[in-house]
C-alpha atoms as a PDB file:
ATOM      1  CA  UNK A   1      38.460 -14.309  27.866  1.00  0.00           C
ATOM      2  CA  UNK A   2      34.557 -14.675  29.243  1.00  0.00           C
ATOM      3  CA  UNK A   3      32.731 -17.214  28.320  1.00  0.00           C
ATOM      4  CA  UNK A   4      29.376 -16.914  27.375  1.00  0.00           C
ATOM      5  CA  UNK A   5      26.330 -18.366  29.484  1.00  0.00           C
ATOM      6  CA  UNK A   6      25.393 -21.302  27.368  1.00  0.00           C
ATOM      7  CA  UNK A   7      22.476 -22.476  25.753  1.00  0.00           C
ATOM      8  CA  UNK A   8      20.994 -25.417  26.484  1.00  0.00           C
ATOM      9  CA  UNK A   9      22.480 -27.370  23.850  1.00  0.00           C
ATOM     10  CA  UNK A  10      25.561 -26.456  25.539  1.00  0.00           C
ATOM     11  CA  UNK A  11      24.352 -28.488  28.473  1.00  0.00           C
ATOM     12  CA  UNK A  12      27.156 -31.103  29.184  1.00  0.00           C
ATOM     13  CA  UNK A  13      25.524 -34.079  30.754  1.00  0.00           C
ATOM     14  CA  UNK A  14      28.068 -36.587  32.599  1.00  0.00           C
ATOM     15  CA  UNK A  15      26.122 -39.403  31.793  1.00  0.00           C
ATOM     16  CA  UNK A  16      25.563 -40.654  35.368  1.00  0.00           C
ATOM     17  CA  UNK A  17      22.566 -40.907  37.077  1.00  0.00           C
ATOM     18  CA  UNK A  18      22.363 -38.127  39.484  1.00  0.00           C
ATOM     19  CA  UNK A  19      24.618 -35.662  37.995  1.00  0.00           C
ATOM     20  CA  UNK A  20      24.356 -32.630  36.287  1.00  0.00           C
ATOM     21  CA  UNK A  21      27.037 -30.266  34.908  1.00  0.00           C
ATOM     22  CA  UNK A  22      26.447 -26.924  33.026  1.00  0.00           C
ATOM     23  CA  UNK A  23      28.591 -23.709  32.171  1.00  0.00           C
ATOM     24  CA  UNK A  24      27.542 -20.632  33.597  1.00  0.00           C
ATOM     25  CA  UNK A  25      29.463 -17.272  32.607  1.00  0.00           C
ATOM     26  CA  UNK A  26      32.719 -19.039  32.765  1.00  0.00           C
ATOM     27  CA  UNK A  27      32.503 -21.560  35.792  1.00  0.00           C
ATOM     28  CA  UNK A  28      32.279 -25.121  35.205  1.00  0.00           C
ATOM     29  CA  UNK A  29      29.759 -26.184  37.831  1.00  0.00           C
ATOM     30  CA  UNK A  30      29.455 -30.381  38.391  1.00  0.00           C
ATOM     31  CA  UNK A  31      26.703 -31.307  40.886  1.00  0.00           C
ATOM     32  CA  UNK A  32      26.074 -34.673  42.214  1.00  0.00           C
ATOM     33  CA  UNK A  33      23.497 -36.815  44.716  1.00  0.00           C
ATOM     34  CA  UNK A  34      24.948 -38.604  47.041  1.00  0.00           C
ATOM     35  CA  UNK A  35      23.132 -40.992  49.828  1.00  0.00           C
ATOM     36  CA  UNK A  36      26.167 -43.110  50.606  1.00  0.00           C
ATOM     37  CA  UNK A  37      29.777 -41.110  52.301  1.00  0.00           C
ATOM     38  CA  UNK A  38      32.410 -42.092  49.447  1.00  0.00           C
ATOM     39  CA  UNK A  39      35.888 -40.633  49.896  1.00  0.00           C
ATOM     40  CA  UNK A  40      37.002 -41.439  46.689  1.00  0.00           C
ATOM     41  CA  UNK A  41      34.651 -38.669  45.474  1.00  0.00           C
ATOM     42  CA  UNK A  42      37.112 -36.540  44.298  1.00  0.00           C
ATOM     43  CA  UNK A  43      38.606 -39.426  41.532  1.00  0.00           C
ATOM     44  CA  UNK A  44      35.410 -39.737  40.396  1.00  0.00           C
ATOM     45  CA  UNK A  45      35.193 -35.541  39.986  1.00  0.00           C
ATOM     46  CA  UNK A  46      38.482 -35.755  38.428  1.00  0.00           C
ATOM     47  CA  UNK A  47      37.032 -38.264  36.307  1.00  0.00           C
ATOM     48  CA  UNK A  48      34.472 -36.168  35.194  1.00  0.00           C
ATOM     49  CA  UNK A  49      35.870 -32.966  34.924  1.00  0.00           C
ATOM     50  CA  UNK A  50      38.690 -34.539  32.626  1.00  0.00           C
ATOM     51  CA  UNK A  51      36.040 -36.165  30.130  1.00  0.00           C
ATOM     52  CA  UNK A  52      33.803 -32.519  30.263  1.00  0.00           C
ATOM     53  CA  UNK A  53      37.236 -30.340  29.482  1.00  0.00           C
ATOM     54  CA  UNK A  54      37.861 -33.079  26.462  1.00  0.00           C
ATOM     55  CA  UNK A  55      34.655 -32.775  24.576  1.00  0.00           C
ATOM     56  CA  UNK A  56      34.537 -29.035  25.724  1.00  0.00           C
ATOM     57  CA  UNK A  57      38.223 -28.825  24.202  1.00  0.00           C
ATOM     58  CA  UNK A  58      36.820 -30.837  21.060  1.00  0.00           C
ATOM     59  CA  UNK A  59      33.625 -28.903  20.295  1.00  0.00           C
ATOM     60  CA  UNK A  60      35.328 -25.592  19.943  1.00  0.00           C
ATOM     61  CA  UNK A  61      38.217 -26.779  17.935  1.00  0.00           C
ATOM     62  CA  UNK A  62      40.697 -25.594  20.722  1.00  0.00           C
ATOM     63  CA  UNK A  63      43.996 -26.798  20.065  1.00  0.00           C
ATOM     64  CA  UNK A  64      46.187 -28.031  22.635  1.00  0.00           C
ATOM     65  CA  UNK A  65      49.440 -28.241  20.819  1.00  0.00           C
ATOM     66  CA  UNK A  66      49.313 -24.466  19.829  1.00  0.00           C
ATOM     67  CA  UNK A  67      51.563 -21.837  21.468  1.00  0.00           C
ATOM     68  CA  UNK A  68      48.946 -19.963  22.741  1.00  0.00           C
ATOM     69  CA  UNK A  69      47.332 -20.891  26.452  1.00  0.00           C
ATOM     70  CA  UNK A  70      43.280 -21.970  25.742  1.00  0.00           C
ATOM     71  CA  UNK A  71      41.232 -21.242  28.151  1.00  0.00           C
ATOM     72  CA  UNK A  72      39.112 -23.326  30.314  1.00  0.00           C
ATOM     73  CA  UNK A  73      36.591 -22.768  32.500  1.00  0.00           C
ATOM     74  CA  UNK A  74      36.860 -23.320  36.909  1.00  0.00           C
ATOM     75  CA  UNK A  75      35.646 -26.088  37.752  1.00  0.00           C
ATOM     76  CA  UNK A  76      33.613 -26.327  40.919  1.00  0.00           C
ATOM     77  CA  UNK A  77      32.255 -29.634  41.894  1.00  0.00           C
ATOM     78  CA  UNK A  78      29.483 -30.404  44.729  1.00  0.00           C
ATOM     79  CA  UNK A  79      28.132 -33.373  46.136  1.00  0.00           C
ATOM     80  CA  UNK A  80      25.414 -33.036  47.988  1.00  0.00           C
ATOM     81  CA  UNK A  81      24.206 -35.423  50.811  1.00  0.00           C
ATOM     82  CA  UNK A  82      21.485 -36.408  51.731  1.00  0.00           C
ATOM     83  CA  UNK A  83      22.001 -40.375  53.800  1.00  0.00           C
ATOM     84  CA  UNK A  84      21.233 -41.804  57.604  1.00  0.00           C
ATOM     85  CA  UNK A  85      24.804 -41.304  58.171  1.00  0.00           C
ATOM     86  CA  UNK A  86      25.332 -38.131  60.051  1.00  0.00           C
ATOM     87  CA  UNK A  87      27.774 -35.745  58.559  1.00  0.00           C
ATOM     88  CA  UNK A  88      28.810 -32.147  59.244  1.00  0.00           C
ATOM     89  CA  UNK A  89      26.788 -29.135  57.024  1.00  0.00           C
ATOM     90  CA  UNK A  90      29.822 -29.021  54.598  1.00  0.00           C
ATOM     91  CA  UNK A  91      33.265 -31.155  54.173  1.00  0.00           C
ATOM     92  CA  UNK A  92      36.173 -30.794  51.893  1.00  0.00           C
ATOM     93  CA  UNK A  93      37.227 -33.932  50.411  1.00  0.00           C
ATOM     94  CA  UNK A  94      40.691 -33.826  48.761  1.00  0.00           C
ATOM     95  CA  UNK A  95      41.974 -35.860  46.308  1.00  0.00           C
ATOM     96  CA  UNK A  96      45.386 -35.713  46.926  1.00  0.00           C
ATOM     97  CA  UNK A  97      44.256 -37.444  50.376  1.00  0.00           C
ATOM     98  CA  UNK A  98      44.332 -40.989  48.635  1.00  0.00           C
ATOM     99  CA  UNK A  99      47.868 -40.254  47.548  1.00  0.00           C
ATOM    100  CA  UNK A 100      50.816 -42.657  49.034  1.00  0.00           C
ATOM    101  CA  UNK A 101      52.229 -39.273  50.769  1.00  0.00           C
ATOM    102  CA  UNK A 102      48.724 -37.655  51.568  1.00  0.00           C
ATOM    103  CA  UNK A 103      47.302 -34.176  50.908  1.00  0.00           C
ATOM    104  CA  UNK A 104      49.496 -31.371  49.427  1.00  0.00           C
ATOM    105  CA  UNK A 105      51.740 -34.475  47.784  1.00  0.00           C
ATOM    106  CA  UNK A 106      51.831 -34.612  43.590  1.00  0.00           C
ATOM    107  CA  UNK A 107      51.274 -32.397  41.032  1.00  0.00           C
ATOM    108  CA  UNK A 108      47.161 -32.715  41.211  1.00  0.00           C
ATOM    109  CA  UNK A 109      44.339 -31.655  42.861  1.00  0.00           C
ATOM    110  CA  UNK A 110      40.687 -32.067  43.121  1.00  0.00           C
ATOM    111  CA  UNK A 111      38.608 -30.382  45.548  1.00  0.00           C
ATOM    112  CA  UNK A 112      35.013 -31.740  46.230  1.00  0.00           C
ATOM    113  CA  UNK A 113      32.316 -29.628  48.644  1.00  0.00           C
ATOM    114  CA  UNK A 114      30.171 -32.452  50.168  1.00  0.00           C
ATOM    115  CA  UNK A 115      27.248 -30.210  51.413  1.00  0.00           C
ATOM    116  CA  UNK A 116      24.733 -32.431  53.578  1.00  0.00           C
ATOM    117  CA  UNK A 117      21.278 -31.281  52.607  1.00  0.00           C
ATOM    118  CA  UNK A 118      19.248 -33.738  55.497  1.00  0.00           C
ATOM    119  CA  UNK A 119      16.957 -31.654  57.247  1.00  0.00           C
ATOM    120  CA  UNK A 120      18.430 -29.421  59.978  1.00  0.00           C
ATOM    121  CA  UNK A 121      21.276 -29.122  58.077  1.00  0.00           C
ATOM    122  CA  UNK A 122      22.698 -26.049  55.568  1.00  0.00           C
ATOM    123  CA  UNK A 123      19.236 -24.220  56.296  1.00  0.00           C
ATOM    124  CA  UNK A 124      21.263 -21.165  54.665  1.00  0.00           C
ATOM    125  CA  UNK A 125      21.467 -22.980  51.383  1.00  0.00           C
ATOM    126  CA  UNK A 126      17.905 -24.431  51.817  1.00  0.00           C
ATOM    127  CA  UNK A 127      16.269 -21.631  52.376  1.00  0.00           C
ATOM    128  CA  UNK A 128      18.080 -20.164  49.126  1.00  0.00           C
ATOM    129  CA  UNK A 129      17.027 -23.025  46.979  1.00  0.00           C
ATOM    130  CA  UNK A 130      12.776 -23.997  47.636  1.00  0.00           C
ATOM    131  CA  UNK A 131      13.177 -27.081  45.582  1.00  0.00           C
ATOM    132  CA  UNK A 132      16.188 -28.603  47.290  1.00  0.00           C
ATOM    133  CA  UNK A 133      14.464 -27.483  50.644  1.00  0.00           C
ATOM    134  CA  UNK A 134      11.601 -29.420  49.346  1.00  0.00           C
ATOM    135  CA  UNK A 135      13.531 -32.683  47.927  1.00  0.00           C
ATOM    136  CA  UNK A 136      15.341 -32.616  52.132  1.00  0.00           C
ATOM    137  CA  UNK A 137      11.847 -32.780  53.471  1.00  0.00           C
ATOM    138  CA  UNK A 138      10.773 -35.689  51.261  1.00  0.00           C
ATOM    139  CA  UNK A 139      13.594 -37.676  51.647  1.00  0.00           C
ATOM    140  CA  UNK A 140      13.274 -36.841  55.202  1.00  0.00           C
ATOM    141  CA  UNK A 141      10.233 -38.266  55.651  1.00  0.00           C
ATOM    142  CA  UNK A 142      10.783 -41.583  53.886  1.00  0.00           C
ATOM    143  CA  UNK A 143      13.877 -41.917  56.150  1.00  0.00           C
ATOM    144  CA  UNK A 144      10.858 -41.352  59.453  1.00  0.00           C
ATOM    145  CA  UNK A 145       8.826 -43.688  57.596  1.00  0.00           C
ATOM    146  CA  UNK A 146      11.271 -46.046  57.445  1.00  0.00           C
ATOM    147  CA  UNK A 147      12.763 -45.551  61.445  1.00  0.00           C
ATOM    148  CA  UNK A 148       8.972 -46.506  62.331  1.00  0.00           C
ATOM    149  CA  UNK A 149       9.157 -50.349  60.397  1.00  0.00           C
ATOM    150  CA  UNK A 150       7.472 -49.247  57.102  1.00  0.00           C
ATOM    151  CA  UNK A 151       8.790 -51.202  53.839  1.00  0.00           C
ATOM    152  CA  UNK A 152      10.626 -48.897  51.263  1.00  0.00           C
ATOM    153  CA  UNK A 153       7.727 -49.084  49.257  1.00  0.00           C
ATOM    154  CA  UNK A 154       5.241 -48.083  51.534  1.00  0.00           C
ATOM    155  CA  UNK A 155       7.797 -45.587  53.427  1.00  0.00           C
ATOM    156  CA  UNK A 156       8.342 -43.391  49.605  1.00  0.00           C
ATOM    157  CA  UNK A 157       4.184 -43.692  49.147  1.00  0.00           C
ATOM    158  CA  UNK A 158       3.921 -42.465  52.474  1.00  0.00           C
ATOM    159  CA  UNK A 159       6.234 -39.234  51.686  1.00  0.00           C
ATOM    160  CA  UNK A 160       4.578 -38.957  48.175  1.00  0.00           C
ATOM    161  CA  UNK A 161       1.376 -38.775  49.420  1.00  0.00           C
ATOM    162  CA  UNK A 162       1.763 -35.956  52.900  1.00  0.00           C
ATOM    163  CA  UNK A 163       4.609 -34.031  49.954  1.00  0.00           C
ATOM    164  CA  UNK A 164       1.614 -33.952  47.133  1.00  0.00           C
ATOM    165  CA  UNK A 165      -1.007 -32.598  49.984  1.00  0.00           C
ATOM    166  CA  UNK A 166       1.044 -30.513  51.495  1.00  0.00           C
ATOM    167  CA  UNK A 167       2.560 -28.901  48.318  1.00  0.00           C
ATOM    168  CA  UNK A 168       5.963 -30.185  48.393  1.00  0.00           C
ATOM    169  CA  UNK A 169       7.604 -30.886  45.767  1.00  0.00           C
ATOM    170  CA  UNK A 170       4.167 -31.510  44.510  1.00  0.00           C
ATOM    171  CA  UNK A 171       4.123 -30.789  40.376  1.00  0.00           C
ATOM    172  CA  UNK A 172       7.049 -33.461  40.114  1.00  0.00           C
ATOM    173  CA  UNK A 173       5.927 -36.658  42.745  1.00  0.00           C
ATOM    174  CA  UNK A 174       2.623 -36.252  41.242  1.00  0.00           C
ATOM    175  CA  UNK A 175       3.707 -37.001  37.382  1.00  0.00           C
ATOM    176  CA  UNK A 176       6.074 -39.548  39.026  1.00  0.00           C
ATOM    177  CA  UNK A 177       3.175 -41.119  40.721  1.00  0.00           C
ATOM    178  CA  UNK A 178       1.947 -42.253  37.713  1.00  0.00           C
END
């Protein structure tokens, strides 16, 4: 059965800052911000996805105990990167990898795509999305900022203000200015 694109009330948040999950035709799509590596990534996913498929499950009255299979959407959960640490364009972390007997062991799996969105990386995917290509090249240059002594502060004022001239990302830094 397809599911239908949802409205917004439909919108499931996770609750977390920095994540975002929505249904679209019938994928489950989780997106998170990452600026620290964290292999245990896919627990928290699993996490995630488990409390998104409950009240999903709930709000539609499936039932679980029924004869018949429900349906569910895929899930697909990203992480994208965006820290000092230097990390290839895209890595598959694996749940299964923090099990006893390591990956392919136990009944469960959770895939997570760690995409690295630091500038000179996934230009494919940049170039596809303007405002992530724009979010890379501010947080890009509060990470030069920052190489060349500035204080955090100054370093993000810095960005704010060459991003708000230069029209980057320039509607949203300008209402979070004030």
């Amino acid at each position: 059965e397809e599911l239908e694109i949802t409205t917004l009330e439909d919108v499931i948040y996770v609750g977390m800052k920095n994540d975002v999950s929505f249904l679209f035709s019938s994928t489950l799509n989780l997106y998170e911000h990452q600026s620290t590596p964290n292999p245990n990534m896919p627990i928290r996913g699993l996490f995630y996805i488990a409390r998104i498929y409950q009240n999903y499950i709930k709000k539609r009255g499936l039932n679980l105990y029924s004869t018949r299979q429900i349906s569910l959407p895929v899930p697909v959960y990203v992480v994208f990167y965006n820290g000092t640490e230097e990390l290839e364009d895209e890595t598959t972390l694996y749940l299964s990898d923090a099990f006893s007997e390591g990956r392919g062991s136990g009944c469960l799996e959770c895939r997570c795509m760690l995409l690295n969105i630091n500038r000179g990386h996934n230009r494919g995917l940049l170039e596809k999305c303007r405002r992530l290509e724009e979010y890379s090249e501010f947080v890009s240059r509060i990470y030069d900022a920052l190489s060349k002594g500035m204080s955090l502060k100054r370093a993000i004022e810095t960005a704010m203000d060459s991003c708000i001239e230069e029209g980057i990302l320039k509607d949203m830094l300008i209402r979070q200015k004030t």
